[in-house]
Protein backbone atom coordinates (compact mmCIF):
# COMPACT_ATOMS: atom_id res chain seq x y z
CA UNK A 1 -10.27 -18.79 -19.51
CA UNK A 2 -6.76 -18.28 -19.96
CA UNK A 3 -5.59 -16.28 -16.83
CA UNK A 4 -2.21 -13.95 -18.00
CA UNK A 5 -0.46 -11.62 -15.68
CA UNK A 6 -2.39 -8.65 -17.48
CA UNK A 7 -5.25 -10.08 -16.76
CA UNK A 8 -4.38 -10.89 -13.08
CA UNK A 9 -2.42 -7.01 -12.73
CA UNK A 10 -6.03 -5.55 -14.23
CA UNK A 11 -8.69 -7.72 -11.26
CA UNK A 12 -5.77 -5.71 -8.79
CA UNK A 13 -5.75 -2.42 -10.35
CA UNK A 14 -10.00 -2.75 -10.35
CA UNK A 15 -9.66 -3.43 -6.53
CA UNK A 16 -7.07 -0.24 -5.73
CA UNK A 17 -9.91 1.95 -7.83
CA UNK A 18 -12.37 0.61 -6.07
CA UNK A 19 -14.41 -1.08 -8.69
CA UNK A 20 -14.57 -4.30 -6.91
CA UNK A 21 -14.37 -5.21 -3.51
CA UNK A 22 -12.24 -7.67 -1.52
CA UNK A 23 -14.94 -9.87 -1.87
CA UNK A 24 -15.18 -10.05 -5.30
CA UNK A 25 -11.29 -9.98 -5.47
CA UNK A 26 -11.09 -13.14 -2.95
CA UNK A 27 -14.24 -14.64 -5.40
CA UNK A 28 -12.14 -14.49 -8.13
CA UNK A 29 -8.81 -15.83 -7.19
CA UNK A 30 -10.91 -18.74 -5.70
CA UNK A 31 -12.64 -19.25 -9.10
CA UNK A 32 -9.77 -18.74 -11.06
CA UNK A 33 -7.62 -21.55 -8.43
CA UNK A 34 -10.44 -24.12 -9.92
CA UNK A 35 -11.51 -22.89 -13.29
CA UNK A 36 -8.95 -21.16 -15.40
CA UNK A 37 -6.00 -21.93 -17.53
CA UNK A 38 -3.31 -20.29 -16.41
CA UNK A 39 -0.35 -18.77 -18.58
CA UNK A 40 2.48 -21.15 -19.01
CA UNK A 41 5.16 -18.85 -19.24
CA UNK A 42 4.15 -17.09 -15.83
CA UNK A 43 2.37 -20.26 -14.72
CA UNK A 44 4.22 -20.03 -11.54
CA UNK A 45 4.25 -16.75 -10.37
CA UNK A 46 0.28 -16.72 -11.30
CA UNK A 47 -0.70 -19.56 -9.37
CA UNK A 48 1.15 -18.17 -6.33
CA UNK A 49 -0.35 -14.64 -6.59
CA UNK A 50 -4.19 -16.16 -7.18
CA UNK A 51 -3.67 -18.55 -4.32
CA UNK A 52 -2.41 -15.70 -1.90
CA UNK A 53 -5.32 -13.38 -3.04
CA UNK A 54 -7.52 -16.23 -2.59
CA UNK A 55 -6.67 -16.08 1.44
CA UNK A 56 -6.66 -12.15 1.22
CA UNK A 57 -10.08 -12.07 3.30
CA UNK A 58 -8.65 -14.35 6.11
CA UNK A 59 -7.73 -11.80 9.02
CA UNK A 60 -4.17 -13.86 9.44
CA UNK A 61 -3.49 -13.32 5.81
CA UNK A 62 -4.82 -9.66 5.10
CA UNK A 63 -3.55 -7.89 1.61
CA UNK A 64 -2.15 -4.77 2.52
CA UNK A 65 -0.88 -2.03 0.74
CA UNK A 66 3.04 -3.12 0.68
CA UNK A 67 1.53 -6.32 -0.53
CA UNK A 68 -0.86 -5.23 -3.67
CA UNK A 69 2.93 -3.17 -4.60
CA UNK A 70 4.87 -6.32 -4.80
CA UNK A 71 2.11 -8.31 -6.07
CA UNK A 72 1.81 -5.54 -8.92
CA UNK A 73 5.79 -5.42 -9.62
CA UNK A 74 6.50 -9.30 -9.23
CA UNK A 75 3.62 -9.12 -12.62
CA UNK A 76 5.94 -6.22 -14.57
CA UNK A 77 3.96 -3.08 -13.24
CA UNK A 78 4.72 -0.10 -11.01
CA UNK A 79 2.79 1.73 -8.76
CA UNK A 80 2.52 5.90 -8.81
CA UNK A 81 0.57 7.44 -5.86
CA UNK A 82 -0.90 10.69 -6.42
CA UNK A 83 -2.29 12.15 -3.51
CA UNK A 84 -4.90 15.26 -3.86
CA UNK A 85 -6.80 17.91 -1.03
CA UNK A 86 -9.97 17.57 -1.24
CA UNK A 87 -11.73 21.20 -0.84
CA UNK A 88 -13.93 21.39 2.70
CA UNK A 89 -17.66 21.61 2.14
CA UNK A 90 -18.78 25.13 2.25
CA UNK A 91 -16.16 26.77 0.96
């Protein structure tokens, strides 16, 4: 599988919706590490973002929020926060 920085900016954007887990996330980047192809052009910059995912469920490593917003603009994407109430039960 050819891994592209679409690709890689889409398994990140399934993780902040909540689609995946860290789990799967960390799953991934390891399988990705050993199996896939990865873009030549961004071949770089991939392989440093899958490896540092790949460590995301070491407690010494983490991913945190600032993190998953420079991981996402280092690939060519920003991030927009909305932020809703949600209405109390009962009323």
């Amino acid at each position: 599988m050819r891994l592209t920085r679409n690709k890689l900016a889409q398994k990140l954007i399934d993780y902040l919706y909540h689609r995946i887990t860290l789990a799967d996330l960390v799953d991934w980047a390891e399988m990705s590490m050993m199996e896939s192809d990865f873009d030549e052009k961004e071949y770089e910059t991939i392989r440093e973002i899958v490896g540092r995912l790949g460590l995301a469920d070491v407690k010494a490593f983490g991913l945190t929020w600032e993190d998953i917003q420079n991981i996402l603009r280092q690939l060519g994407y920003r991030v927009n926060l909305q932020i809703t109430e949600i209405p109390a039960v009962g009323q």
